[in-house]
C-alpha atoms as a PDB file:
ATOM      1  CA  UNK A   1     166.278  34.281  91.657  1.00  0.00           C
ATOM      2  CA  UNK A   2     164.735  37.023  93.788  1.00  0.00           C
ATOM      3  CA  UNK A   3     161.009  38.145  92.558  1.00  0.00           C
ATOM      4  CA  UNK A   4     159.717  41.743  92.728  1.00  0.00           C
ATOM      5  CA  UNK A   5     156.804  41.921  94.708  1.00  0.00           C
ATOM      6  CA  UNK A   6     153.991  44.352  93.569  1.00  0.00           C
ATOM      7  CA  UNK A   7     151.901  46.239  96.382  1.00  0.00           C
ATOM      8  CA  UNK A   8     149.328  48.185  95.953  1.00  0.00           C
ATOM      9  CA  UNK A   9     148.316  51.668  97.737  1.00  0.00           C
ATOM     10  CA  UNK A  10     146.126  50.612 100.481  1.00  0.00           C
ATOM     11  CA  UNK A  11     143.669  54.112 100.883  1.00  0.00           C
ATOM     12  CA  UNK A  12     144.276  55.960 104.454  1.00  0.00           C
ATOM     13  CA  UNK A  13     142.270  54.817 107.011  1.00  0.00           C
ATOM     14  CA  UNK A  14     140.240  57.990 107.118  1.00  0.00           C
ATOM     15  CA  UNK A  15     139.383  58.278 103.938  1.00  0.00           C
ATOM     16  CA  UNK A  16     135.994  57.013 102.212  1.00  0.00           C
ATOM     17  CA  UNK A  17     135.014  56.244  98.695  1.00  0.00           C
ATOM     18  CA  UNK A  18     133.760  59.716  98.100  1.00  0.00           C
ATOM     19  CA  UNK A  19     137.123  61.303  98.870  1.00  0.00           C
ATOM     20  CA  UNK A  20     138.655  58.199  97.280  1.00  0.00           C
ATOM     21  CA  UNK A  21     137.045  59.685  93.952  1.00  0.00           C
ATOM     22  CA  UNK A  22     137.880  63.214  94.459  1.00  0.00           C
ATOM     23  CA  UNK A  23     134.764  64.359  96.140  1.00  0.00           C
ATOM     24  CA  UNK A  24     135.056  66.255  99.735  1.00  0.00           C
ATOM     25  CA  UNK A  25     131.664  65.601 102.137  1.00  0.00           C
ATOM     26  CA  UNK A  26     133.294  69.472 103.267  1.00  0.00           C
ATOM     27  CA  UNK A  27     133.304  70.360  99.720  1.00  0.00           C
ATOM     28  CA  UNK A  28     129.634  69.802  99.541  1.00  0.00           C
ATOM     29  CA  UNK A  29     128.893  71.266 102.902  1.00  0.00           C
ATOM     30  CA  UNK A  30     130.771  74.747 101.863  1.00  0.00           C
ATOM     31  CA  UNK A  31     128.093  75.233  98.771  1.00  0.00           C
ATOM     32  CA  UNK A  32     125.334  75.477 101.525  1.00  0.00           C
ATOM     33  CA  UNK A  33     127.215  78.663 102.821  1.00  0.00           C
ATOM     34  CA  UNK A  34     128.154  80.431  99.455  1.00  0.00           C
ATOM     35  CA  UNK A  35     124.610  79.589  97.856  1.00  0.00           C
ATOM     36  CA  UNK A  36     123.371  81.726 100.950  1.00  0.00           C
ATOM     37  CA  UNK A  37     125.832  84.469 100.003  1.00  0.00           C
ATOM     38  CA  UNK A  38     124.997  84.442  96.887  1.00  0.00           C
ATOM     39  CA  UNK A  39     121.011  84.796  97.110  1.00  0.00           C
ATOM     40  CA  UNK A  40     122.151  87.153 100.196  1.00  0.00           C
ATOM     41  CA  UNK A  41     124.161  89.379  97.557  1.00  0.00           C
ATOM     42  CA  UNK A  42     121.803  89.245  94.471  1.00  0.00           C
ATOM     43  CA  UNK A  43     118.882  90.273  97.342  1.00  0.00           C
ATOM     44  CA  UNK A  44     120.553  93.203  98.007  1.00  0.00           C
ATOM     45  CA  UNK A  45     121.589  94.239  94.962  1.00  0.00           C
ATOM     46  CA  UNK A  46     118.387  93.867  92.644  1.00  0.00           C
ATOM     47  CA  UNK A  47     116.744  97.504  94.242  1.00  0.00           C
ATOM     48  CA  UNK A  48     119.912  98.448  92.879  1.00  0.00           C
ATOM     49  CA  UNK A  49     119.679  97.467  89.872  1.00  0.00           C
ATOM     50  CA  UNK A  50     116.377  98.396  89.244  1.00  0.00           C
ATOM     51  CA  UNK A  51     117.272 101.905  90.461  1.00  0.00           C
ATOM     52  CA  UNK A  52     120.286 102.027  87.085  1.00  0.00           C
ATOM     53  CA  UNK A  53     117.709 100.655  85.205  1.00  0.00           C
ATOM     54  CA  UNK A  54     114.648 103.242  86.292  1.00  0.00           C
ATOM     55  CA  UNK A  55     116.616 106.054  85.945  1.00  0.00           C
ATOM     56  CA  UNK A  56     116.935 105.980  82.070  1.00  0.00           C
ATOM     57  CA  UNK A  57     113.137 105.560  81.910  1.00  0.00           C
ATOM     58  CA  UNK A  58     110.869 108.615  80.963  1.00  0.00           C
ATOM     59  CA  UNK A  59     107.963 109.208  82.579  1.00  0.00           C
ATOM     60  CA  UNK A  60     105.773 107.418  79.548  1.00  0.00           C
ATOM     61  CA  UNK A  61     108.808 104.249  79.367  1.00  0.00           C
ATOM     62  CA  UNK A  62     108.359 103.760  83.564  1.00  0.00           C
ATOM     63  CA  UNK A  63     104.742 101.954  83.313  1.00  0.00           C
ATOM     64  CA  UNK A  64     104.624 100.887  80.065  1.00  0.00           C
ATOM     65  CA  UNK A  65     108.225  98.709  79.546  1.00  0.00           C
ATOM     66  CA  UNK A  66     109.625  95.792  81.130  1.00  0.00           C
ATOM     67  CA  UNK A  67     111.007  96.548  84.553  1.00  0.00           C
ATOM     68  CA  UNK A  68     114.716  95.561  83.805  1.00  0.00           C
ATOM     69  CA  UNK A  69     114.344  96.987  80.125  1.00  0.00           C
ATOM     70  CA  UNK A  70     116.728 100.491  79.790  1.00  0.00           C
ATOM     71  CA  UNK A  71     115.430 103.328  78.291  1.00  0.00           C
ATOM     72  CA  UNK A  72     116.154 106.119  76.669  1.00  0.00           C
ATOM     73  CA  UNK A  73     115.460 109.244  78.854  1.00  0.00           C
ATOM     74  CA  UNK A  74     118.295 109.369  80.893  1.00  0.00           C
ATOM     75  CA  UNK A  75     119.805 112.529  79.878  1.00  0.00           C
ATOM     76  CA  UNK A  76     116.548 114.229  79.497  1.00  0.00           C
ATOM     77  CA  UNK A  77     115.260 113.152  83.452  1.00  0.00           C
ATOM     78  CA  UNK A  78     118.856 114.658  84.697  1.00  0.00           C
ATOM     79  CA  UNK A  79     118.054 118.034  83.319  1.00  0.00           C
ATOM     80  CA  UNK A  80     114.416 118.071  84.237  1.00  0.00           C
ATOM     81  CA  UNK A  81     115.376 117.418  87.586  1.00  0.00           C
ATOM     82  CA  UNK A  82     118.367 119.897  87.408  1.00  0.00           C
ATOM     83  CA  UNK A  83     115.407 122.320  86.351  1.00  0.00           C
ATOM     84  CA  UNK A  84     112.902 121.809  89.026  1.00  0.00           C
ATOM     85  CA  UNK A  85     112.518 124.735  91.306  1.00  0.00           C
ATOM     86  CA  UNK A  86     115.870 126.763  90.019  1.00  0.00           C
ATOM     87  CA  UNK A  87     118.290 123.075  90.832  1.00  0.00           C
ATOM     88  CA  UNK A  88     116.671 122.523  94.211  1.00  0.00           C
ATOM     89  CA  UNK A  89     118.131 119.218  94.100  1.00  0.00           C
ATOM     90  CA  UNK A  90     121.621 120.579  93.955  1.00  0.00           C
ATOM     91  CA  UNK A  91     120.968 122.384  96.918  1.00  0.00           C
ATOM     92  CA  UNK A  92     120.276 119.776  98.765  1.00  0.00           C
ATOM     93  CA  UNK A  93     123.096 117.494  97.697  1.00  0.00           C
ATOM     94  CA  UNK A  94     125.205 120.101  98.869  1.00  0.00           C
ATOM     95  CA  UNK A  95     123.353 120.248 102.530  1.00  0.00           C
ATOM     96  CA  UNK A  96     123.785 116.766 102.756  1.00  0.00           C
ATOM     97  CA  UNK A  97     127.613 116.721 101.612  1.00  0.00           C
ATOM     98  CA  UNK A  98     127.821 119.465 104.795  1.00  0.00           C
ATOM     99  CA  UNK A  99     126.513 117.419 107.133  1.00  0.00           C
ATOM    100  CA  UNK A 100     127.523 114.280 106.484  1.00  0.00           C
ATOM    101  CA  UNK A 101     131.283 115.743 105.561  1.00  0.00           C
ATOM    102  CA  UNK A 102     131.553 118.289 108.620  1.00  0.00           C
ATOM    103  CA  UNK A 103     129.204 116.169 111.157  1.00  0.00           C
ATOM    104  CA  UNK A 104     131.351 113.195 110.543  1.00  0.00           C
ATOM    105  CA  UNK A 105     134.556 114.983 110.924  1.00  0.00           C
ATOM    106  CA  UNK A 106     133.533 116.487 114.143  1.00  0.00           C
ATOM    107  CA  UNK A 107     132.450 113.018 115.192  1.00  0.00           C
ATOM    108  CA  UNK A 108     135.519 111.245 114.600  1.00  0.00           C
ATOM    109  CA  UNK A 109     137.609 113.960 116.197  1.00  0.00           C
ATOM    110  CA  UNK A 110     135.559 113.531 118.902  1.00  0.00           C
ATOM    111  CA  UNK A 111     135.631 109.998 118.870  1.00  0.00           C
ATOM    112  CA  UNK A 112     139.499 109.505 118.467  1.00  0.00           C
ATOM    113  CA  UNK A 113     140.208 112.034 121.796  1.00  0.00           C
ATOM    114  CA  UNK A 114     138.036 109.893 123.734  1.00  0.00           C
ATOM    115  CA  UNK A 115     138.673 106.340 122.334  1.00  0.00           C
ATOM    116  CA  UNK A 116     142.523 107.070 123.098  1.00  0.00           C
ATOM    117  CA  UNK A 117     141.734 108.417 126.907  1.00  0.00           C
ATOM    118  CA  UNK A 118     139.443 105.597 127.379  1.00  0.00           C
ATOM    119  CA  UNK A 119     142.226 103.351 126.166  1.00  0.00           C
ATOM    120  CA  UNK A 120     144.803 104.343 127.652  1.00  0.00           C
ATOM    121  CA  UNK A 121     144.378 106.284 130.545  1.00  0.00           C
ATOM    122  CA  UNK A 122     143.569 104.975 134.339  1.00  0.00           C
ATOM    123  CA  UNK A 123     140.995 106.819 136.040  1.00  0.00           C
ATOM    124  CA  UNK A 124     138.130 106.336 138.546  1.00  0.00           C
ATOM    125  CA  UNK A 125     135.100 106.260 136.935  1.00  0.00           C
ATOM    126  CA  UNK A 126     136.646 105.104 133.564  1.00  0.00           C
ATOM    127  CA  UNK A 127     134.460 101.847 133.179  1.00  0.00           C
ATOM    128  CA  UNK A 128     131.275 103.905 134.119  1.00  0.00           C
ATOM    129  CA  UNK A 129     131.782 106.455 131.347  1.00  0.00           C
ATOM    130  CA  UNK A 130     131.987 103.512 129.079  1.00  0.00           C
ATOM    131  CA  UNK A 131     129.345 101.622 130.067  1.00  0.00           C
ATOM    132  CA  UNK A 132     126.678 104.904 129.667  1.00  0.00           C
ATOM    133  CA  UNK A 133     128.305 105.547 126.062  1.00  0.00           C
ATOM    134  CA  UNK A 134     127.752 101.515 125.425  1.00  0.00           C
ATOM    135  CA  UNK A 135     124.355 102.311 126.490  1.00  0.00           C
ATOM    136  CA  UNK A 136     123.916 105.248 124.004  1.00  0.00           C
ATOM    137  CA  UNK A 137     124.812 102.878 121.601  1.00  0.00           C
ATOM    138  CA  UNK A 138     121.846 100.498 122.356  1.00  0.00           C
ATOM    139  CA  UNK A 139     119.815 103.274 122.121  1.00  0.00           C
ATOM    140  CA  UNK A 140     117.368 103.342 119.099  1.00  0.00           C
ATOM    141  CA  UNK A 141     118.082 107.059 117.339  1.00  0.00           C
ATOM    142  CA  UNK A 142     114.027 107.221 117.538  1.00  0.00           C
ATOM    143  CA  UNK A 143     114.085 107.500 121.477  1.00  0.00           C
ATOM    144  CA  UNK A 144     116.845 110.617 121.082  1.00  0.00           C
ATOM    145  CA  UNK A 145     115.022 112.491 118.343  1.00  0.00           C
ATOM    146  CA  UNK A 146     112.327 114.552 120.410  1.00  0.00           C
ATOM    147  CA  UNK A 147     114.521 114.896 123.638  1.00  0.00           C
ATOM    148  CA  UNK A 148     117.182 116.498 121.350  1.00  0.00           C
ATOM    149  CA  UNK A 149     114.378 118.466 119.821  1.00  0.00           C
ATOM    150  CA  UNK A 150     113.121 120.139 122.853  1.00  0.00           C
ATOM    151  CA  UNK A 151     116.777 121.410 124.109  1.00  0.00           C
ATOM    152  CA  UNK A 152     117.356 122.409 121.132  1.00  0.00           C
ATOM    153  CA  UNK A 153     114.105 124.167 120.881  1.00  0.00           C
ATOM    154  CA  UNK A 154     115.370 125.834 124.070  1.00  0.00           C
ATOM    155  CA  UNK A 155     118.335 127.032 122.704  1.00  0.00           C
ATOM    156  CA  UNK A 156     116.143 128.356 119.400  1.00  0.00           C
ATOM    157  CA  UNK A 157     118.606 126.442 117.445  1.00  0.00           C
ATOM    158  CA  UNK A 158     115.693 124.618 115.570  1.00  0.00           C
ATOM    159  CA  UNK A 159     115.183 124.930 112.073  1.00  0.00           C
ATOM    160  CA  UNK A 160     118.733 125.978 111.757  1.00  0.00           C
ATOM    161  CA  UNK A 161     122.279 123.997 110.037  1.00  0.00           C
ATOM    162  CA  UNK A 162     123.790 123.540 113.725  1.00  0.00           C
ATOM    163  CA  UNK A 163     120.404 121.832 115.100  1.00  0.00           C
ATOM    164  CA  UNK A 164     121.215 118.570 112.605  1.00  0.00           C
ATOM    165  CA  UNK A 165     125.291 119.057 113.256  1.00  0.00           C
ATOM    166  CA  UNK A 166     125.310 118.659 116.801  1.00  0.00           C
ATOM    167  CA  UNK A 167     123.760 116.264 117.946  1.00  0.00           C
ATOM    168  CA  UNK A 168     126.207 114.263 115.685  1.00  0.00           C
ATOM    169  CA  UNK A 169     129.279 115.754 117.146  1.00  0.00           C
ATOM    170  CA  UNK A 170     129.160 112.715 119.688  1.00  0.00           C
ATOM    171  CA  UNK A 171     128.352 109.163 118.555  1.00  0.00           C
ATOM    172  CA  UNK A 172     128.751 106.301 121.227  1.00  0.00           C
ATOM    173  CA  UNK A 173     129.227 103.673 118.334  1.00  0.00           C
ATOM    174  CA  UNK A 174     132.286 105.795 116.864  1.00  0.00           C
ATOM    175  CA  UNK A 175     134.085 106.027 120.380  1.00  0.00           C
ATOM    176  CA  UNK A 176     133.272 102.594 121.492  1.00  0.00           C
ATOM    177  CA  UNK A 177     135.291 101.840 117.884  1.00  0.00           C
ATOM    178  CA  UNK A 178     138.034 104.523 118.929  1.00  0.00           C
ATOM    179  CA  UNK A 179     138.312 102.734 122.311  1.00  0.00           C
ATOM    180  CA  UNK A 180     138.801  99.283 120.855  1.00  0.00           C
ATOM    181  CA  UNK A 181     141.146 100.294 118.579  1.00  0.00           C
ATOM    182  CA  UNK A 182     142.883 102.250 120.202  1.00  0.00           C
ATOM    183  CA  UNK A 183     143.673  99.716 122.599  1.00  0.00           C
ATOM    184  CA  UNK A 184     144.998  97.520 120.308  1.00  0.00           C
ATOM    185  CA  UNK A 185     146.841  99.411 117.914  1.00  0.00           C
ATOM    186  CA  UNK A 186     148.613 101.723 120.448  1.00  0.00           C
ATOM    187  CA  UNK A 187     151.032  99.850 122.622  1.00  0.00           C
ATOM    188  CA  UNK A 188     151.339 100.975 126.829  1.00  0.00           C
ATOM    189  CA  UNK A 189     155.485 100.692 125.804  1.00  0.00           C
ATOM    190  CA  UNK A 190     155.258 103.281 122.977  1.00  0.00           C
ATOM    191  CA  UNK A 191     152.967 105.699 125.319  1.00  0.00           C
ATOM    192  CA  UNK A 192     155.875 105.379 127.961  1.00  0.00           C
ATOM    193  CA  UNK A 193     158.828 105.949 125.447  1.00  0.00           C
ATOM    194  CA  UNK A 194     156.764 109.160 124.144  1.00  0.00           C
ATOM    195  CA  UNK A 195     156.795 110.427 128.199  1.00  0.00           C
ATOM    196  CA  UNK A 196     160.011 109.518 128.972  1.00  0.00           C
ATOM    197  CA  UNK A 197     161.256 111.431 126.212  1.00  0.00           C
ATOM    198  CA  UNK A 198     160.056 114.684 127.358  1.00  0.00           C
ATOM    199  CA  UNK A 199     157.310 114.465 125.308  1.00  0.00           C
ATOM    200  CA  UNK A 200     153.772 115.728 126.726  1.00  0.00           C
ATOM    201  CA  UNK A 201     150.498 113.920 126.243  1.00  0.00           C
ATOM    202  CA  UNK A 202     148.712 115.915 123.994  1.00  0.00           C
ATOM    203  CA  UNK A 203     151.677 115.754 121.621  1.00  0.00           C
ATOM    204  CA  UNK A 204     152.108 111.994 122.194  1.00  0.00           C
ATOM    205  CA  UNK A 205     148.402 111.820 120.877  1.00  0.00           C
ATOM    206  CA  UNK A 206     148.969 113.608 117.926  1.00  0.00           C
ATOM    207  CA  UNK A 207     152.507 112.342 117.325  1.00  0.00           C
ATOM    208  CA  UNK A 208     152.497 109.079 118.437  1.00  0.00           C
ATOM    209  CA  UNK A 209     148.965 107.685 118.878  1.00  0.00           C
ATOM    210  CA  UNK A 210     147.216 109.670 116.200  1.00  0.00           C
ATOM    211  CA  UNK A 211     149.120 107.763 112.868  1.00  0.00           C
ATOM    212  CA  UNK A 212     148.626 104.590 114.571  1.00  0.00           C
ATOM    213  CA  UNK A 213     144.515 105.277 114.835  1.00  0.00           C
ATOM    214  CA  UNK A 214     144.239 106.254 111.116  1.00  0.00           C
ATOM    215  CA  UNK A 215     143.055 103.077 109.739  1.00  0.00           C
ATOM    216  CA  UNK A 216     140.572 102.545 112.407  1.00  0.00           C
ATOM    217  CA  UNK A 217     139.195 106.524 112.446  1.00  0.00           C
ATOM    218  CA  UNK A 218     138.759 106.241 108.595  1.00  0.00           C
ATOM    219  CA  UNK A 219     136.587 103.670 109.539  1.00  0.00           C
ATOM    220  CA  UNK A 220     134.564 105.466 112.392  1.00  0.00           C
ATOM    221  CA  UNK A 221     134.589 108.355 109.818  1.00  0.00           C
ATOM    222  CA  UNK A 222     133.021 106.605 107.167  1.00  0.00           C
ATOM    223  CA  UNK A 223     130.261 104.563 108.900  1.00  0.00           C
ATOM    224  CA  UNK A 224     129.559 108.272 110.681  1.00  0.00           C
ATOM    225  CA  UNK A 225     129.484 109.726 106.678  1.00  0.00           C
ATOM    226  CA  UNK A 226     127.199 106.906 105.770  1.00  0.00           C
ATOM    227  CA  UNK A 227     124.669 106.887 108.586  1.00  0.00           C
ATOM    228  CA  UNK A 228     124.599 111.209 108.578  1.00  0.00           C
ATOM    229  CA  UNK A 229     124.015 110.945 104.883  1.00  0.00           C
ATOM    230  CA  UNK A 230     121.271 108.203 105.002  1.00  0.00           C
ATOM    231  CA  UNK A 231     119.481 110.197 108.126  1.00  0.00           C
ATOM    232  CA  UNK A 232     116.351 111.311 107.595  1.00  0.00           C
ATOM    233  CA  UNK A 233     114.424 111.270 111.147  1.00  0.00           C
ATOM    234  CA  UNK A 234     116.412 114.166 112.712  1.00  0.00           C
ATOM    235  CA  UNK A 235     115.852 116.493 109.596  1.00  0.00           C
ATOM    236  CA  UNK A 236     112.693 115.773 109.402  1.00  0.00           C
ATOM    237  CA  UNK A 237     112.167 116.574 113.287  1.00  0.00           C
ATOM    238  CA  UNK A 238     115.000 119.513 113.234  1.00  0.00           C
ATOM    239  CA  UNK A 239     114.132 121.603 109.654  1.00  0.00           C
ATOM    240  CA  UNK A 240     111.251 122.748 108.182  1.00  0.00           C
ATOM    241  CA  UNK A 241     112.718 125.065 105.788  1.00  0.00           C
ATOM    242  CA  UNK A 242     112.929 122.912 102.948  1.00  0.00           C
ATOM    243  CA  UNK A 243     116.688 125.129 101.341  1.00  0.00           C
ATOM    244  CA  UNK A 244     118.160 123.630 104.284  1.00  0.00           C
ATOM    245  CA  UNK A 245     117.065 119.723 103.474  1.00  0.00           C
ATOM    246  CA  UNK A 246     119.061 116.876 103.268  1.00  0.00           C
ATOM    247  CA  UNK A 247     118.854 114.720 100.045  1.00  0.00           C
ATOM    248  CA  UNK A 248     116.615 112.170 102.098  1.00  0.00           C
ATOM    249  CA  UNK A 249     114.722 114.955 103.364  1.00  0.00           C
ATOM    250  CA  UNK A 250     114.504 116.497  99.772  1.00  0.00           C
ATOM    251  CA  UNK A 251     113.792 113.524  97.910  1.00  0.00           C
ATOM    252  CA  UNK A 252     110.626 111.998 100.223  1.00  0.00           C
ATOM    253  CA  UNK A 253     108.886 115.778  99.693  1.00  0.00           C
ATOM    254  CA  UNK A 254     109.542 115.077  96.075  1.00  0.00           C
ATOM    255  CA  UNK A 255     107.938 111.724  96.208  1.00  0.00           C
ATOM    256  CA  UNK A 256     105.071 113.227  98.204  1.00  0.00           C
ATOM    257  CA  UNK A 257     103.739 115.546  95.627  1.00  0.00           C
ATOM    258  CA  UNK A 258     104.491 113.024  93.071  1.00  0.00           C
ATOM    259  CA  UNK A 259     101.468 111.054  94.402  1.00  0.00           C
ATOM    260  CA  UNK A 260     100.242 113.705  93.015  1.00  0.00           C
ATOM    261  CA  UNK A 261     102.063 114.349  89.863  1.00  0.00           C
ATOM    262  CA  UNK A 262     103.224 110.881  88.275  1.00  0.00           C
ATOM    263  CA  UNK A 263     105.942 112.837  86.475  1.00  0.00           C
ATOM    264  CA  UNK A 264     108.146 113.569  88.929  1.00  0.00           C
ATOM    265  CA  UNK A 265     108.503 110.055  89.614  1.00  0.00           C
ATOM    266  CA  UNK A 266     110.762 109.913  87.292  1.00  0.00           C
ATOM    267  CA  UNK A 267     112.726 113.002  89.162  1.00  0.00           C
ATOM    268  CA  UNK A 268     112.791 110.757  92.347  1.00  0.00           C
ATOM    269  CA  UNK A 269     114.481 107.726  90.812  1.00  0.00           C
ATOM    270  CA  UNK A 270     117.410 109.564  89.253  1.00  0.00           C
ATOM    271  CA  UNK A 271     117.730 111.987  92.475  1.00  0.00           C
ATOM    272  CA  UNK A 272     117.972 108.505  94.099  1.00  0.00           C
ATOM    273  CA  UNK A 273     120.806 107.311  91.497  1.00  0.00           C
ATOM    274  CA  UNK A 274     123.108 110.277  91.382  1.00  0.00           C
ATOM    275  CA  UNK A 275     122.610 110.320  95.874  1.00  0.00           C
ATOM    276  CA  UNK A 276     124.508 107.094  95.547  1.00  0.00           C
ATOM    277  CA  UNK A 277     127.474 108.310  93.523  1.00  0.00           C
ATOM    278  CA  UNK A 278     129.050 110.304  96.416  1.00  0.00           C
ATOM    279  CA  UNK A 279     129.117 107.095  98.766  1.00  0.00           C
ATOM    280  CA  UNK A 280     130.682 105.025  96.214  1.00  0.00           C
ATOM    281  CA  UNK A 281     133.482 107.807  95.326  1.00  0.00           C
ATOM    282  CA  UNK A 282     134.185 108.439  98.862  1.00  0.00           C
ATOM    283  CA  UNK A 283     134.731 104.796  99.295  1.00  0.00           C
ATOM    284  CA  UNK A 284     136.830 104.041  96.455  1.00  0.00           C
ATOM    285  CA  UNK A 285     138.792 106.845  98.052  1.00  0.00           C
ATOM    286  CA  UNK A 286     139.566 106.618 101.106  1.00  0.00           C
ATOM    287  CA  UNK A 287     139.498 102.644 100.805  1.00  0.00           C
ATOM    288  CA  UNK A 288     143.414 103.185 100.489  1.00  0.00           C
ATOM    289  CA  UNK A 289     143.872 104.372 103.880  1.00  0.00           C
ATOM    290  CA  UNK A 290     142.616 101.061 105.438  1.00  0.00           C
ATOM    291  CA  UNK A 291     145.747  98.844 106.107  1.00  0.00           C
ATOM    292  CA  UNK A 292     146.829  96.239 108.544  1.00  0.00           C
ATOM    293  CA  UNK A 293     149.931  95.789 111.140  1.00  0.00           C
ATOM    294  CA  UNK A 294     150.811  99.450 111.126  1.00  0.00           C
ATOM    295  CA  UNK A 295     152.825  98.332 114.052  1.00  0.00           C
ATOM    296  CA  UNK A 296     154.245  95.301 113.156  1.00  0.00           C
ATOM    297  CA  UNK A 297     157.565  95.437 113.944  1.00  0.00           C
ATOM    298  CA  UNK A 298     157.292  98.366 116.070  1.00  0.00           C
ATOM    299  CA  UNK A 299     157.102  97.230 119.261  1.00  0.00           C
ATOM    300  CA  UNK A 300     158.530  93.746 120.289  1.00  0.00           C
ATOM    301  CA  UNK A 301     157.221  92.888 123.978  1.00  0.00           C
END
């Protein structure tokens, strides 16, 4: 009579109690990583916060509550600061919306033509060009400002809408961007199909190359909108007609005469809130434009 014999699971030989019990040494490692994001996110967002949380404050409610206690003069600060100076404020949302909007349009137009020739074209001096416009991008914006100031002084363009819009027009970061994208997203094979189709190179670029670039322009577009709307050096060097200041610009003159008057505090904070509403909605906007391996599939080398 044959007996069964009974063996028992010997553990892998790589394994160790810990993971024997469920527990992963990697596991534990990984917390180290999101705890950091964590503190990383709830560091960035508190200002935030405290910004919502400000703006419902009146002017009394500000110093006398709890910081991250709401109040109850929300609707009241958003007319008083509607009010001040015949809707100022408006009028400088709307500066900044044209600068930002049309500056960073111009800039990724600008950006895509010459990401796409840098790209994709062969020409002497091509590594040269890019090398200067990787060095404008090293360059701190503070180093720019007067330079830019005195040629524009020169051209009595000063103290006017086109002395903030064009020195925009061309920003190294958004055609180093162009350039790398370009060159990845736009296959050498689909370029030559395009030509030997007849087709000529400025309508290759807009037929061909152009759709492909969309996902990575939005982006150049959007960091340009960002960083035009959050400028504040080059107005303040540029204007001094305050009907033609940006929101930044607008807002520190604002918090400059509330040293003064403690009231319009309460103006500055909720100027602050509503600057960040247009950032968000043009994000959750365009956010649907971003998408991956446009060409996948296209092109099979």
């Amino acid at each position: 009579m044959s007996s069964l014999a009974v063996h028992k699971t010997a553990p892998a030989a790589d394994t160790t109690p810990e993971t024997a019990r469920g527990t992963s040494p990697r596991g534990r490692i990984a917390l180290v990583p999101t705890l950091t994001l964590l503190f990383g996110a709830l560091y960035c967002l508190l200002p935030v916060a405290w910004v919502v949380i400000a703006a419902t404050k009146s002017g009394r409610e500000l110093f006398s509550t709890f910081t991250f206690l709401p109040g109850t003069g929300f609707t009241q600060n958003i007319k008083d600061l509607s009010a001040y100076r015949e809707g100022i404020y408006w009028k400088w949302m709307g500066n900044s919306a044209l600068y930002a909007g049309l500056g960073a349009l111009l800039s990724t137009a600008v950006s895509a033509v010459s990401g796409y020739a840098l790209a994709v074209y062969r020409f002497r001096g091509r590594e040269t060009i890019f090398n200067v416009l990787m060095a404008g991008v090293l360059m701190p914006p503070v180093i720019l400002a007067i330079p830019q100031y005195l040629l524009l002084a020169k051209a009595d363009l000063t103290d006017s809408y086109a002395s903030v819009l064009l020195p925009l027009v061309l920003s190294p970061y958004g055609v180093y961007l162009a350039r790398i994208y370009a060159a990845a997203a736009v296959p050498d094979d689909v370029v030559e199909a395009g030509r030997m189709d007849g087709a000529g190179e400025w309508r290759i670029f807009t037929r061909v190359a152009l759709p492909m670039m969309v996902p990575g322009l939005v982006t150049v577009f959007l960091f340009q909108f960002v960083a035009v709307w959050n400028n504040f050096l080059l107005p303040y060097i540029m204007l001094s007609d305050d009907e033609k200041f940006p929101i930044t610009l607008g807002l520190f003159t604002l918090l400059e005469q509330g040293s003064n008057t403690p009231a319009l505090y309460t103006l500055v904070i909720t100027g602050a809130l509503l600057a960040i509403v247009p950032l968000i909605a043009l994000f959750l906007v365009i956010q649907r434009f971003w998408s991956l391996d446009l060409l996948s599939g296209a092109v099979k080398s």
